[in-house]
C-alpha atoms as a PDB file:
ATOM      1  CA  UNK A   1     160.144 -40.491  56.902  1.00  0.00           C
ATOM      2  CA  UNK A   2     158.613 -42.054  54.105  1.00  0.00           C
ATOM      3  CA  UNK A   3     155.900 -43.706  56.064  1.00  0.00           C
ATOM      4  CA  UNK A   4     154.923 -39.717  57.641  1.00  0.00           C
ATOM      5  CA  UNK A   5     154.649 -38.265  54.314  1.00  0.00           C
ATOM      6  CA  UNK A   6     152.599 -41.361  52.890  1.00  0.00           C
ATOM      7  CA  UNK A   7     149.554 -41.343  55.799  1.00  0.00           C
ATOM      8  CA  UNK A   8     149.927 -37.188  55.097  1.00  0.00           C
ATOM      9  CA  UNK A   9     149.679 -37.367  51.123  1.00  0.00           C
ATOM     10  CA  UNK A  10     146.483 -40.096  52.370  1.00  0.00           C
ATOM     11  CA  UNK A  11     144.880 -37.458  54.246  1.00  0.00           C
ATOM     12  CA  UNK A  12     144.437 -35.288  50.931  1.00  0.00           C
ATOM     13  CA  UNK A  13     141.599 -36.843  49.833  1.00  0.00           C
ATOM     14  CA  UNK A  14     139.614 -36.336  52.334  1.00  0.00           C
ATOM     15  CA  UNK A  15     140.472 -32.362  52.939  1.00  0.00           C
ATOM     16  CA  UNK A  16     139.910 -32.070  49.062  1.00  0.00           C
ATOM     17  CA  UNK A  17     136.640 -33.000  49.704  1.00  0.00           C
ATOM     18  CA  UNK A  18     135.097 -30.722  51.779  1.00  0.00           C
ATOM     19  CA  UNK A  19     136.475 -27.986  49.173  1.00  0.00           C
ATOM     20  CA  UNK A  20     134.494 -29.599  46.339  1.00  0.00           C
ATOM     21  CA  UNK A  21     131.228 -29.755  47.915  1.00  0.00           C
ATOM     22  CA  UNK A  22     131.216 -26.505  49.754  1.00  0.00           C
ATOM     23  CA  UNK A  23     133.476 -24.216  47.309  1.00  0.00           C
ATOM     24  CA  UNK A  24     132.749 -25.992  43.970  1.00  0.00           C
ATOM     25  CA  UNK A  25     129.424 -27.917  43.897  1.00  0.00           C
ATOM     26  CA  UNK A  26     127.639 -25.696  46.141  1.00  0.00           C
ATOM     27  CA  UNK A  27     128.463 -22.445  43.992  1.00  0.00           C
ATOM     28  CA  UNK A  28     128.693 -23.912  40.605  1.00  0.00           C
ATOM     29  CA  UNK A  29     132.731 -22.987  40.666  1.00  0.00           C
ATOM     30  CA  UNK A  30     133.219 -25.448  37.845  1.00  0.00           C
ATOM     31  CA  UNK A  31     136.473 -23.316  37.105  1.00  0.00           C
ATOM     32  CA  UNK A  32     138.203 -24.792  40.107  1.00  0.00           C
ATOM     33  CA  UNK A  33     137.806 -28.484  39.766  1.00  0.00           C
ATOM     34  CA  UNK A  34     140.538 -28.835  37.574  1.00  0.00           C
ATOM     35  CA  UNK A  35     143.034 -27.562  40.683  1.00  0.00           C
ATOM     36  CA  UNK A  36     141.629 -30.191  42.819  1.00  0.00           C
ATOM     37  CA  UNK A  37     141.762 -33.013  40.807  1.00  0.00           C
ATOM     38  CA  UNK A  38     145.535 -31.962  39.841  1.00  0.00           C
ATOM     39  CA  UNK A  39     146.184 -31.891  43.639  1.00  0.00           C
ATOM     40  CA  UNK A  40     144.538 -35.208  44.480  1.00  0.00           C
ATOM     41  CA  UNK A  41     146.181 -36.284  41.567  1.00  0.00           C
ATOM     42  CA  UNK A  42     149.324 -35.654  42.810  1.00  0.00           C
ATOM     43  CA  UNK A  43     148.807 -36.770  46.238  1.00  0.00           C
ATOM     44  CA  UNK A  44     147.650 -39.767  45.436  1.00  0.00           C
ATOM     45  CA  UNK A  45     151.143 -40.781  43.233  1.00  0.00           C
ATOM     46  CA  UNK A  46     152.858 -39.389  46.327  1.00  0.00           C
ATOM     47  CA  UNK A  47     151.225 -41.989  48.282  1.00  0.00           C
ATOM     48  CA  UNK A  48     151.763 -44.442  45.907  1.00  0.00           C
ATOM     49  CA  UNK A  49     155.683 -43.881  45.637  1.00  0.00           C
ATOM     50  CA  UNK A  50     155.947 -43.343  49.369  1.00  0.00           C
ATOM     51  CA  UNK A  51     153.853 -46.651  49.898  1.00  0.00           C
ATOM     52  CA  UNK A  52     155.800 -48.459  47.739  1.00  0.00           C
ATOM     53  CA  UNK A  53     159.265 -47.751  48.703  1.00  0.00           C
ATOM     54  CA  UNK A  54     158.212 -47.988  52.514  1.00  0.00           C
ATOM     55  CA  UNK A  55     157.030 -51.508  51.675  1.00  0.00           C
ATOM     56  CA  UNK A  56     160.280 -52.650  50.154  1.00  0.00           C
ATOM     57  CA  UNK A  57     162.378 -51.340  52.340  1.00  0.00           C
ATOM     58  CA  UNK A  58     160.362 -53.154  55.197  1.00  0.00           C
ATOM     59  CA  UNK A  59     159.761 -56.624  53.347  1.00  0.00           C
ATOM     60  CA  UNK A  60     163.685 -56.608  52.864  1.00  0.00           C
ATOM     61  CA  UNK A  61     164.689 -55.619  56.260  1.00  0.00           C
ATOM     62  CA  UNK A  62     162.115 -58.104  57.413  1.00  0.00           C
ATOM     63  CA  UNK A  63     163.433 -61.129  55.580  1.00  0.00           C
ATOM     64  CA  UNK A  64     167.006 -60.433  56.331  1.00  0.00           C
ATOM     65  CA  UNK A  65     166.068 -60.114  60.232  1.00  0.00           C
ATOM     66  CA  UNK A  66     164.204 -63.619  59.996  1.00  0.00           C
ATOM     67  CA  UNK A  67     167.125 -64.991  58.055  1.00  0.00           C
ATOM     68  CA  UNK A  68     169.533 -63.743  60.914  1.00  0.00           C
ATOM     69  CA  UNK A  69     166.983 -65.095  63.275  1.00  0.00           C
ATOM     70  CA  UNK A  70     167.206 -68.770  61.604  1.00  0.00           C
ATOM     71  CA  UNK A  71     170.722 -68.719  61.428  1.00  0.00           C
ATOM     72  CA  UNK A  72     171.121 -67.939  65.365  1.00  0.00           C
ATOM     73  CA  UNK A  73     168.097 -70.621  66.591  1.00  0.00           C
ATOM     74  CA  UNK A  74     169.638 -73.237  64.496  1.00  0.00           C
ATOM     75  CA  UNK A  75     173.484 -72.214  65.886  1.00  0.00           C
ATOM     76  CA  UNK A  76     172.258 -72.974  69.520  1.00  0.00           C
ATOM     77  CA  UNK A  77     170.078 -75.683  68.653  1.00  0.00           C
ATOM     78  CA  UNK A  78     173.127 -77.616  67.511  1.00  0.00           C
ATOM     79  CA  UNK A  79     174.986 -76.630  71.217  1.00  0.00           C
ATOM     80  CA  UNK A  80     171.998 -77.779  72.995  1.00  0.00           C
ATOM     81  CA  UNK A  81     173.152 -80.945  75.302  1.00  0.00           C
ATOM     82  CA  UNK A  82     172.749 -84.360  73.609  1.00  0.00           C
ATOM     83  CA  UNK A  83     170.454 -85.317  76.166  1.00  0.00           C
ATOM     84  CA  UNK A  84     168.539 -82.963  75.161  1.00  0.00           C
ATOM     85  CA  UNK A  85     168.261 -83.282  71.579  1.00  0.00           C
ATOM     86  CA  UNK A  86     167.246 -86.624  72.063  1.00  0.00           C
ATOM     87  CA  UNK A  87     164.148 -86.049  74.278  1.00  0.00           C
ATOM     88  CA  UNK A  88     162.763 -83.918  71.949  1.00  0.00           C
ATOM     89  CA  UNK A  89     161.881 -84.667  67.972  1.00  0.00           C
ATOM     90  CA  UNK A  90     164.200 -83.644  65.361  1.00  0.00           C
ATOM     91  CA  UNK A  91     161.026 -82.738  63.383  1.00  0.00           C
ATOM     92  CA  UNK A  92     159.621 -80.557  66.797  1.00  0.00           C
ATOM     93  CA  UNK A  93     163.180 -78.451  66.697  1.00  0.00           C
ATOM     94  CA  UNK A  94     163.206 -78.041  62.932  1.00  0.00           C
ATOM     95  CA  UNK A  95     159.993 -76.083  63.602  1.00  0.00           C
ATOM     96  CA  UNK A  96     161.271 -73.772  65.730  1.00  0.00           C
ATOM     97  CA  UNK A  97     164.106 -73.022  63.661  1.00  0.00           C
ATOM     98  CA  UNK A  98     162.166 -72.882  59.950  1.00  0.00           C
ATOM     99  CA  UNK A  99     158.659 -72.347  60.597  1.00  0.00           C
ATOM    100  CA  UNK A 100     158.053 -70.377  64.099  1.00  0.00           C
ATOM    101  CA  UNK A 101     161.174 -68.100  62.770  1.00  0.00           C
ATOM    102  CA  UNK A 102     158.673 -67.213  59.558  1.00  0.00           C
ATOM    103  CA  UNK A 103     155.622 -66.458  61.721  1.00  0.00           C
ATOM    104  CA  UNK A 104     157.577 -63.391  63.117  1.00  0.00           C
ATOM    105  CA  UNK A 105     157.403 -61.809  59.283  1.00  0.00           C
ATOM    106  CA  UNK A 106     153.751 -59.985  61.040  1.00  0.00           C
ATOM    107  CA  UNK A 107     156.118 -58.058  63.152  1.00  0.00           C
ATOM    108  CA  UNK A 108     159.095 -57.579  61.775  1.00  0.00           C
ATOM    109  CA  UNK A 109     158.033 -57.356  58.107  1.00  0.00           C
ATOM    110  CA  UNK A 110     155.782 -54.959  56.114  1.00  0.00           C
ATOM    111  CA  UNK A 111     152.704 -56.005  58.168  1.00  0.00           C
ATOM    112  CA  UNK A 112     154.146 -53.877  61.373  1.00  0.00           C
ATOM    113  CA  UNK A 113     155.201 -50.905  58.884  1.00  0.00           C
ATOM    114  CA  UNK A 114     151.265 -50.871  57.361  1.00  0.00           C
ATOM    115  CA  UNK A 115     149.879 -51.083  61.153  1.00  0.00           C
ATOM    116  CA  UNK A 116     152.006 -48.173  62.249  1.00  0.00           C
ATOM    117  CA  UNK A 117     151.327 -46.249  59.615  1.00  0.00           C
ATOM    118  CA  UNK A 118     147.857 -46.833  59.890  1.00  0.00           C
ATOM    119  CA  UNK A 119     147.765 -45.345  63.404  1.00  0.00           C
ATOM    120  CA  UNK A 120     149.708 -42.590  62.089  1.00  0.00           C
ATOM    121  CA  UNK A 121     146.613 -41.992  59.830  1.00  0.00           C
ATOM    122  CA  UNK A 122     144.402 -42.031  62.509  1.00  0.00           C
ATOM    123  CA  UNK A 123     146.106 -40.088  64.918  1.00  0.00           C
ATOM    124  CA  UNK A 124     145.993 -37.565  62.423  1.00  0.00           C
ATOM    125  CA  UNK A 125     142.539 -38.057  61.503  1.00  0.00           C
ATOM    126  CA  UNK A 126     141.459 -37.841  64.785  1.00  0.00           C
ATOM    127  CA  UNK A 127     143.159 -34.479  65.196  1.00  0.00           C
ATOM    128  CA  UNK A 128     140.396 -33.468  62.050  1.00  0.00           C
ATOM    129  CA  UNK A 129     137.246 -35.192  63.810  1.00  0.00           C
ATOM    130  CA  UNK A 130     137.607 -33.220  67.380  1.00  0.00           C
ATOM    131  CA  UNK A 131     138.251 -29.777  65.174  1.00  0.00           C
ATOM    132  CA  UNK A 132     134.873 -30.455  62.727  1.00  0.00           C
ATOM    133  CA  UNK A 133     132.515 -32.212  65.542  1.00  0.00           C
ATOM    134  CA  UNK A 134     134.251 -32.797  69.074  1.00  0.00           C
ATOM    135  CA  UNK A 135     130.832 -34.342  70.582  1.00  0.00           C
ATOM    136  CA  UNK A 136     130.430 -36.749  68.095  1.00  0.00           C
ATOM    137  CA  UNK A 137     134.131 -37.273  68.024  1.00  0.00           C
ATOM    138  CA  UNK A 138     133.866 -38.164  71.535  1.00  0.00           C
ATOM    139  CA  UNK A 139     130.798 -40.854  70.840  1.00  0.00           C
ATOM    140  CA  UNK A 140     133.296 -42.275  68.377  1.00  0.00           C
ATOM    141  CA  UNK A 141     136.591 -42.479  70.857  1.00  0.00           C
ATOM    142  CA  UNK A 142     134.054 -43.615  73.598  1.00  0.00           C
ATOM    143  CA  UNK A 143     132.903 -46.633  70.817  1.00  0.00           C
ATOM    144  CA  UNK A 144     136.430 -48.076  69.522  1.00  0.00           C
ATOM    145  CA  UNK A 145     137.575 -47.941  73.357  1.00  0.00           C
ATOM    146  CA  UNK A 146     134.644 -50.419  73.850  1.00  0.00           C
ATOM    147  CA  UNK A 147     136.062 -53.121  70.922  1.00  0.00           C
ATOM    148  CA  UNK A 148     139.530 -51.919  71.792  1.00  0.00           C
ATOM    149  CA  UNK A 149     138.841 -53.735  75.227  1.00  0.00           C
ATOM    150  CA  UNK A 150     137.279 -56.548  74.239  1.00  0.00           C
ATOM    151  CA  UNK A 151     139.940 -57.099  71.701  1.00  0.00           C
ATOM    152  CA  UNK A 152     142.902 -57.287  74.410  1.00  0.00           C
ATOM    153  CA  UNK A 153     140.487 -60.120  75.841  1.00  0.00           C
ATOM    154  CA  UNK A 154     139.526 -61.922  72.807  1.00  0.00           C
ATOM    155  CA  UNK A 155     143.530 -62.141  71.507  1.00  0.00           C
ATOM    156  CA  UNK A 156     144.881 -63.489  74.338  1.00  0.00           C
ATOM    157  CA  UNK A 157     142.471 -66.608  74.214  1.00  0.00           C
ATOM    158  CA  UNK A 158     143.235 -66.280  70.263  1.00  0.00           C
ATOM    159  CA  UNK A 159     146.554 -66.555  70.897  1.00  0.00           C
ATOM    160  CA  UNK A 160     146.975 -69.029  73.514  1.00  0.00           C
ATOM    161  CA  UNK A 161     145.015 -71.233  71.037  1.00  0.00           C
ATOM    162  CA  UNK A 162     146.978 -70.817  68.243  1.00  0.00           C
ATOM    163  CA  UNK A 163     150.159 -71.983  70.658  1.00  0.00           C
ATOM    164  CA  UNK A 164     148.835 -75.206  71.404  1.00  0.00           C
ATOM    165  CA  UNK A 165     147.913 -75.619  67.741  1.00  0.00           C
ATOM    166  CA  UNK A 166     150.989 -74.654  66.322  1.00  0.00           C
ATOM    167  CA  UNK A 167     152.395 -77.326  69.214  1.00  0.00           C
ATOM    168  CA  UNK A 168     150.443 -80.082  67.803  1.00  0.00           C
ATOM    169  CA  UNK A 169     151.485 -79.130  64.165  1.00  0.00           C
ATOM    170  CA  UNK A 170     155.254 -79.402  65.660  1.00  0.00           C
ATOM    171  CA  UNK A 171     154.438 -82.732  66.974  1.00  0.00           C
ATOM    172  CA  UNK A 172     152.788 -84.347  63.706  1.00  0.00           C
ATOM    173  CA  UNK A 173     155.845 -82.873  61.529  1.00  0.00           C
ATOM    174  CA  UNK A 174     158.240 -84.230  63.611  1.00  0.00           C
ATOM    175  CA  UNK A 175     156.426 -87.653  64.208  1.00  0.00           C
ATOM    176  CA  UNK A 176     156.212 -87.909  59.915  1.00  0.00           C
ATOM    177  CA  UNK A 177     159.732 -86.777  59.767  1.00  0.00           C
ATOM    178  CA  UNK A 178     161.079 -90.132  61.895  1.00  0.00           C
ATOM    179  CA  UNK A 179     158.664 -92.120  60.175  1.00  0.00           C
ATOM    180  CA  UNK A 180     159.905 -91.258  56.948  1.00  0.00           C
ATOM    181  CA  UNK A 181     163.765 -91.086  58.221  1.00  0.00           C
ATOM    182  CA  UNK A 182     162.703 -94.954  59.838  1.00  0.00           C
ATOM    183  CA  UNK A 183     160.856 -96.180  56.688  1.00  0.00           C
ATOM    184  CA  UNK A 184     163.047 -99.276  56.623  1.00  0.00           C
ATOM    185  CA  UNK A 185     162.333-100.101  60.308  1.00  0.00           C
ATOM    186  CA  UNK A 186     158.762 -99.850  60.016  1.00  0.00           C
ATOM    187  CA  UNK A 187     158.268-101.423  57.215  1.00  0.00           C
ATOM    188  CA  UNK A 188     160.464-104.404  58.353  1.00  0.00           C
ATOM    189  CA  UNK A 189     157.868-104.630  61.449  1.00  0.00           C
ATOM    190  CA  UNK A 190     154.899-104.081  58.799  1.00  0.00           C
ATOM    191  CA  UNK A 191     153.820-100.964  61.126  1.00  0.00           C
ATOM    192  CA  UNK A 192     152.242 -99.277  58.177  1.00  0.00           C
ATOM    193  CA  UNK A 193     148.703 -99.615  59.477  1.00  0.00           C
ATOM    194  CA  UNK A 194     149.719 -98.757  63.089  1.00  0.00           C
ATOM    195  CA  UNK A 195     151.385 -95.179  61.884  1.00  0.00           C
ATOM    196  CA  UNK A 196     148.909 -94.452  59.871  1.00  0.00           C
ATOM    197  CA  UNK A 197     146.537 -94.880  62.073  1.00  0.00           C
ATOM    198  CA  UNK A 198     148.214 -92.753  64.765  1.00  0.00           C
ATOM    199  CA  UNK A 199     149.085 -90.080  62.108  1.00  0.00           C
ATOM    200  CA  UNK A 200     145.337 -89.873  61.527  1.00  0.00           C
ATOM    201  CA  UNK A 201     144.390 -89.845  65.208  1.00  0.00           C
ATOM    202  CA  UNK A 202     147.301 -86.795  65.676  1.00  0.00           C
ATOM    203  CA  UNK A 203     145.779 -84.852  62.226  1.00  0.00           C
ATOM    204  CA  UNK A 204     142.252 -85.202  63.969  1.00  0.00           C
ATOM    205  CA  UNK A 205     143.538 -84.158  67.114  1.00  0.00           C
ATOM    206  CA  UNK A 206     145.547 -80.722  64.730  1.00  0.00           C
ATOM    207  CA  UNK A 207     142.052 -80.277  63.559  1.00  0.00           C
ATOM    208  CA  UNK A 208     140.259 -79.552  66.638  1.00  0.00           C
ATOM    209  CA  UNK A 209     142.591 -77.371  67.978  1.00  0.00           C
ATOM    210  CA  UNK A 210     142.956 -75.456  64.501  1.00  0.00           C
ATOM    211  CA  UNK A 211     138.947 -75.526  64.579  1.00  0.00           C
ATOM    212  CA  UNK A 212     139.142 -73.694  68.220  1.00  0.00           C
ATOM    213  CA  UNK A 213     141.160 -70.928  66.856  1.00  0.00           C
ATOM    214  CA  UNK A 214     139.870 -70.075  63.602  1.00  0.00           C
ATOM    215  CA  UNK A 215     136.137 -69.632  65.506  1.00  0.00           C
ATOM    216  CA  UNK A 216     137.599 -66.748  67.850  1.00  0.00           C
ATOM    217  CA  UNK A 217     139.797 -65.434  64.631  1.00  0.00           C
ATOM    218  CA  UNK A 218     135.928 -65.820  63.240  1.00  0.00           C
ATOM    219  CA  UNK A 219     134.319 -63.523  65.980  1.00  0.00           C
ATOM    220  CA  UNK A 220     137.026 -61.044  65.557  1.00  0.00           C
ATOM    221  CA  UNK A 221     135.844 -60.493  61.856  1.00  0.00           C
ATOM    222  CA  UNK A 222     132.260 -60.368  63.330  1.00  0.00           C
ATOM    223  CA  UNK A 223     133.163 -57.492  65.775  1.00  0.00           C
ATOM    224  CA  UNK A 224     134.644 -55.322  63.133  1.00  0.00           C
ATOM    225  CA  UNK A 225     131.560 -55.746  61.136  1.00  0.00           C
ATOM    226  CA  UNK A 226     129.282 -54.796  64.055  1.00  0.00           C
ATOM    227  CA  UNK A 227     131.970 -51.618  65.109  1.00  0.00           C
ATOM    228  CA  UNK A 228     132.079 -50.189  60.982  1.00  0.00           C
ATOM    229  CA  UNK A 229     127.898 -50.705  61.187  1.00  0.00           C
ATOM    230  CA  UNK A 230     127.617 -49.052  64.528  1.00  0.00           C
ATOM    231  CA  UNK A 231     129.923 -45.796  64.201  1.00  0.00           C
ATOM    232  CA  UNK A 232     127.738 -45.635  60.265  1.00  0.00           C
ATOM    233  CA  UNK A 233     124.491 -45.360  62.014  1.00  0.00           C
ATOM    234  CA  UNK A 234     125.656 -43.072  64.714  1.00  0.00           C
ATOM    235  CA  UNK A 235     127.076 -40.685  61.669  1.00  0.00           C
ATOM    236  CA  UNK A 236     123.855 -40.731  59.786  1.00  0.00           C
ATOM    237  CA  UNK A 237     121.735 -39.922  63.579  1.00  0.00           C
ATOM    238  CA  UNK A 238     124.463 -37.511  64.635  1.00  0.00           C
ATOM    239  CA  UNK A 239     126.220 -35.866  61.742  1.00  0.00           C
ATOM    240  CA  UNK A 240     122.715 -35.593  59.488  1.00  0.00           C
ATOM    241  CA  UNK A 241     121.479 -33.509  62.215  1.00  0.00           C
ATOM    242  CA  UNK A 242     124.213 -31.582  62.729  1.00  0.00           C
ATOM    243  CA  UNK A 243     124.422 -30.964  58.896  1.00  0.00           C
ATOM    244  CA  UNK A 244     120.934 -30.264  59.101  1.00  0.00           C
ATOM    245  CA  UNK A 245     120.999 -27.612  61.840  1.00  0.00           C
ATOM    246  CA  UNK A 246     123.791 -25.735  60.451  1.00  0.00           C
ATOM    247  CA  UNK A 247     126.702 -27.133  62.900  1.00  0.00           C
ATOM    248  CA  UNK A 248     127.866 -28.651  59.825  1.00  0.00           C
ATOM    249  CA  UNK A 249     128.011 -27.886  56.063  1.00  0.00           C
ATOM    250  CA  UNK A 250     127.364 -30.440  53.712  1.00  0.00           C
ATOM    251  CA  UNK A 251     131.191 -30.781  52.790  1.00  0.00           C
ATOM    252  CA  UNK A 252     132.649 -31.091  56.484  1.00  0.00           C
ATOM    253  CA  UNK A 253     129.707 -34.185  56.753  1.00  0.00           C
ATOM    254  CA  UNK A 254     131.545 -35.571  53.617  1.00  0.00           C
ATOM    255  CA  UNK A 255     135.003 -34.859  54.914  1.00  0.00           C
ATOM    256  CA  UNK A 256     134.402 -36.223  58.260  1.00  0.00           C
ATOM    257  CA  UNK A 257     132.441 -39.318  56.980  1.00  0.00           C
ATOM    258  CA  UNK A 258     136.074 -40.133  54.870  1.00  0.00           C
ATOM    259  CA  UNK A 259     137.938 -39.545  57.753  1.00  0.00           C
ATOM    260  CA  UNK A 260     136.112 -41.936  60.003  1.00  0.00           C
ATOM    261  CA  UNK A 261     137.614 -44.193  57.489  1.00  0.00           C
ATOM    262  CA  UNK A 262     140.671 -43.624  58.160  1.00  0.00           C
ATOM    263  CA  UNK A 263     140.127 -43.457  62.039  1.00  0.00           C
ATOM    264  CA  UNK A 264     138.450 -47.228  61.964  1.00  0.00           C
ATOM    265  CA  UNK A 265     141.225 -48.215  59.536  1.00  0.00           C
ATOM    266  CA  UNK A 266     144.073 -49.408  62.186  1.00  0.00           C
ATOM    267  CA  UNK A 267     140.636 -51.156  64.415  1.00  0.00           C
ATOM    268  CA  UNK A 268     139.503 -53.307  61.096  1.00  0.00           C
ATOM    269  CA  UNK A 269     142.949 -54.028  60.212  1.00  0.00           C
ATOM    270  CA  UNK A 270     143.797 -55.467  63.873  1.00  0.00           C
ATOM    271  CA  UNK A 271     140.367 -57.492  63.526  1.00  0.00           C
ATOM    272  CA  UNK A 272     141.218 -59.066  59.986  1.00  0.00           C
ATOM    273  CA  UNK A 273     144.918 -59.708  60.988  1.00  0.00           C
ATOM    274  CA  UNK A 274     144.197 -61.417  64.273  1.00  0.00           C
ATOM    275  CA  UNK A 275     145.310 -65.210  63.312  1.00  0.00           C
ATOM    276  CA  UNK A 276     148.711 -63.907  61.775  1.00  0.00           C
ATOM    277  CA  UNK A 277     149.206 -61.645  65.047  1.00  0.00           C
ATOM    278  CA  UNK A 278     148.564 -64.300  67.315  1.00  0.00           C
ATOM    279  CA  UNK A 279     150.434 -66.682  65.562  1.00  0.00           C
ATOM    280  CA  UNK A 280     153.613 -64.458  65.392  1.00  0.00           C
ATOM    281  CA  UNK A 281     152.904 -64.185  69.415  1.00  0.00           C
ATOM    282  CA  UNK A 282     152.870 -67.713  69.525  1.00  0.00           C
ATOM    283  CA  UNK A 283     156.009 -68.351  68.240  1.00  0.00           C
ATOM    284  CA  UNK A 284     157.973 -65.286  69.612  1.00  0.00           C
ATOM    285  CA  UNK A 285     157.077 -67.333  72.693  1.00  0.00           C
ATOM    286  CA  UNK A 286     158.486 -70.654  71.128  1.00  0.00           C
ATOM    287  CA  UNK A 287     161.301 -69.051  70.333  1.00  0.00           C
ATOM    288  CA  UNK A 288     161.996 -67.690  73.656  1.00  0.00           C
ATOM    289  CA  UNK A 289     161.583 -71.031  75.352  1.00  0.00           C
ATOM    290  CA  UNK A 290     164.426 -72.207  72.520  1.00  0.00           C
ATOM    291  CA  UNK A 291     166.397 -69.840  73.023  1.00  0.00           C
ATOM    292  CA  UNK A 292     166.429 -69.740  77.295  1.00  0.00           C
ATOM    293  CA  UNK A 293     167.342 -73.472  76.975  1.00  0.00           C
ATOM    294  CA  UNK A 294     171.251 -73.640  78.095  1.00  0.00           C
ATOM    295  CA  UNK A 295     173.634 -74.858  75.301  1.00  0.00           C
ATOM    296  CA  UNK A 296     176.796 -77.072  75.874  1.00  0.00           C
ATOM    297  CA  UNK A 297     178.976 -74.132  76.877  1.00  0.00           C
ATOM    298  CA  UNK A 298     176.569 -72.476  79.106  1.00  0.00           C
ATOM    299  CA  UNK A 299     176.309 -75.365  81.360  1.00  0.00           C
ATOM    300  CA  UNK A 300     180.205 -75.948  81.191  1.00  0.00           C
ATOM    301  CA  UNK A 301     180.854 -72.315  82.745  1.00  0.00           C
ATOM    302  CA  UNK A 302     178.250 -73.397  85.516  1.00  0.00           C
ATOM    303  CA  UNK A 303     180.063 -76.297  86.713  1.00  0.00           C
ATOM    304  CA  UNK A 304     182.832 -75.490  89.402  1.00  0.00           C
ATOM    305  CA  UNK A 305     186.512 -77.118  88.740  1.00  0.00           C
ATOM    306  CA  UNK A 306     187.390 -80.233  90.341  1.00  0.00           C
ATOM    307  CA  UNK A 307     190.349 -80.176  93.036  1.00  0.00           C
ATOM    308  CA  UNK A 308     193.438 -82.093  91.624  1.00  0.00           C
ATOM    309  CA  UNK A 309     193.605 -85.448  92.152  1.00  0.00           C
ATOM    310  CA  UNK A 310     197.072 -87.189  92.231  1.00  0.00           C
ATOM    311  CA  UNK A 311     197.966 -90.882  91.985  1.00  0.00           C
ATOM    312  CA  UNK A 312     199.492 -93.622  90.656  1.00  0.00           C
ATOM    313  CA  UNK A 313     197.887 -96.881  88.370  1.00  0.00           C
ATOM    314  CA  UNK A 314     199.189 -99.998  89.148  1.00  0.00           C
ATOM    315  CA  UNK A 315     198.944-102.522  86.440  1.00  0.00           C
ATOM    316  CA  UNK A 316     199.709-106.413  87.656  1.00  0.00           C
ATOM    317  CA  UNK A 317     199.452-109.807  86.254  1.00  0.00           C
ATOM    318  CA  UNK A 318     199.543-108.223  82.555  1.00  0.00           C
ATOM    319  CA  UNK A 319     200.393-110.499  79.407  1.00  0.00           C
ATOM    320  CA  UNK A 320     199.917-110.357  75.910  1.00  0.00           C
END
């Protein structure tokens, strides 16, 4: 509830200004631009409140889930087999419990809240656009379908390279964690100089994968540059001629340029949060491999009972 009347108190703005430039500027209504500020005004703390308490209530909510989330990987980590504990790295499994649990705060946190609301925004928006200019509104749909497409594309590479990076970052931690639970043994076989120089050769290794994703995370920030530049020149080439026919008055141009805005708001937002999303993908995976691993119990209700066996022992030639 709080997040529907937020994106409509955001919408204000834009409808106010329409009113100003057609009813106000245009006729030299002075007299009624203290109503409209005192409504924007008041929208605008609205938002603010709304905005606020939406955000708390989702940060909190957030955390607690994660915490829960911690609690219950590290529970079944500790019923995993021994055998299986010991072929992977303590370090490896104290990732997946600590830091892949954190990644999640994208979608389970206030980040997922501001997306939502967001498309809320736009969704209404939208609604605005087809009413004021349904051609151009069409050019516009017809544009953000184009980088919605190549987005899907681009994120799942993203993603799949953040995985293997946040892998290797598992592997180092866990590789520094023995070395540093081991100290005495290595220093006993004077293996500084051969640890550090495989640490190095695994940080170089981190690198290059880290280097891999942060170029497509890169080329995502380039594509929202080139989509906000794009829909600008086709409102100047559309909407100044409509404006300039008559299709439009000068305050519906204004209104609908500030609404494109908030219809490109959810796109740019997707763009500039593309390394957090795909690294809370990445380890909602992680954690699903974790948690489809069978623990102790599970793999004692799998075995079948053993018939009863009787007998006897016979202990001979026995002294003490």
């Amino acid at each position: 509830m709080l997040v529907v009347v937020n994106r409509a108190a955001a919408v204000a703005l834009p409808l106010a200004s329409r009113y100003v430039v057609d009813d106000v500027i245009g006729p030299r209504r002075t007299d009624l631009l203290l109503p409209v500020v005192l409504f924007v005004c008041g929208a605008v703390a609205l938002e603010a409140a709304t905005g606020l308490g939406a955000a708390q209530l989702a940060g909190v909510a957030g955390q607690r889930a994660i915490a829960e989330l911690r609690q219950g990987l590290q529970e079944r980590m500790l019923g995993l087999p021994m055998q299986r504990i010991h072929a992977s790295q303590s370090g490896i499994l104290a990732a997946r419990v600590m830091t892949d649990s954190e990644q999640l705060r994208y979608l389970v946190g206030s980040g997922l809240v501001q997306l939502g609301s967001s498309l809320l925004t736009a969704a209404l928006a939208l609604g605005i656009l087809f009413w004021l200019h349904a051609p151009l509104t069409l050019a516009l749909v017809a544009l953000l379908g184009l980088f919605t497409a190549g987005f899907g594309g681009g994120f799942r590479r993203i993603s799949t390279a953040l995985e293997r990076a946040s892998q290797r970052q598992a592997e180092v931690t866990g590789r520094l964690v023995e070395q540093l639970a081991d100290i005495r043994s290595v220093k006993a076989y004077v293996a500084e100089r051969a640890e550090a120089h495989r640490f190095a050769r695994e940080s170089h290794q981190l690198l290059r994968e880290n280097v891999g994703a942060l170029g497509g995370i890169s080329r995502f920030g380039a594509a929202g540059t080139i989509l906000a530049g794009a829909t600008g020149a086709l409102l100047l080439a559309v909407g100044g001629r409509a404006a300039a026919s008559g299709m439009m008055s000068l305050g519906s141009l204004v209104m609908y340029l500030s609404l494109t805005g908030l219809l490109l708001s959810p796109v740019i937002q997707l763009a500039a949060g593309a390394g957090e999303m795909g690294k809370a993908v990445a380890a909602l995976g992680r954690i699903a491999e974790l948690r489809a691993l069978a623990t102790e119990e599970e793999e004692d209700r799998l075995r079948t009972r053993g018939r009863r066996v009787a007998g006897t022992v016979d202990v001979e030639d026995v002294s003490y």
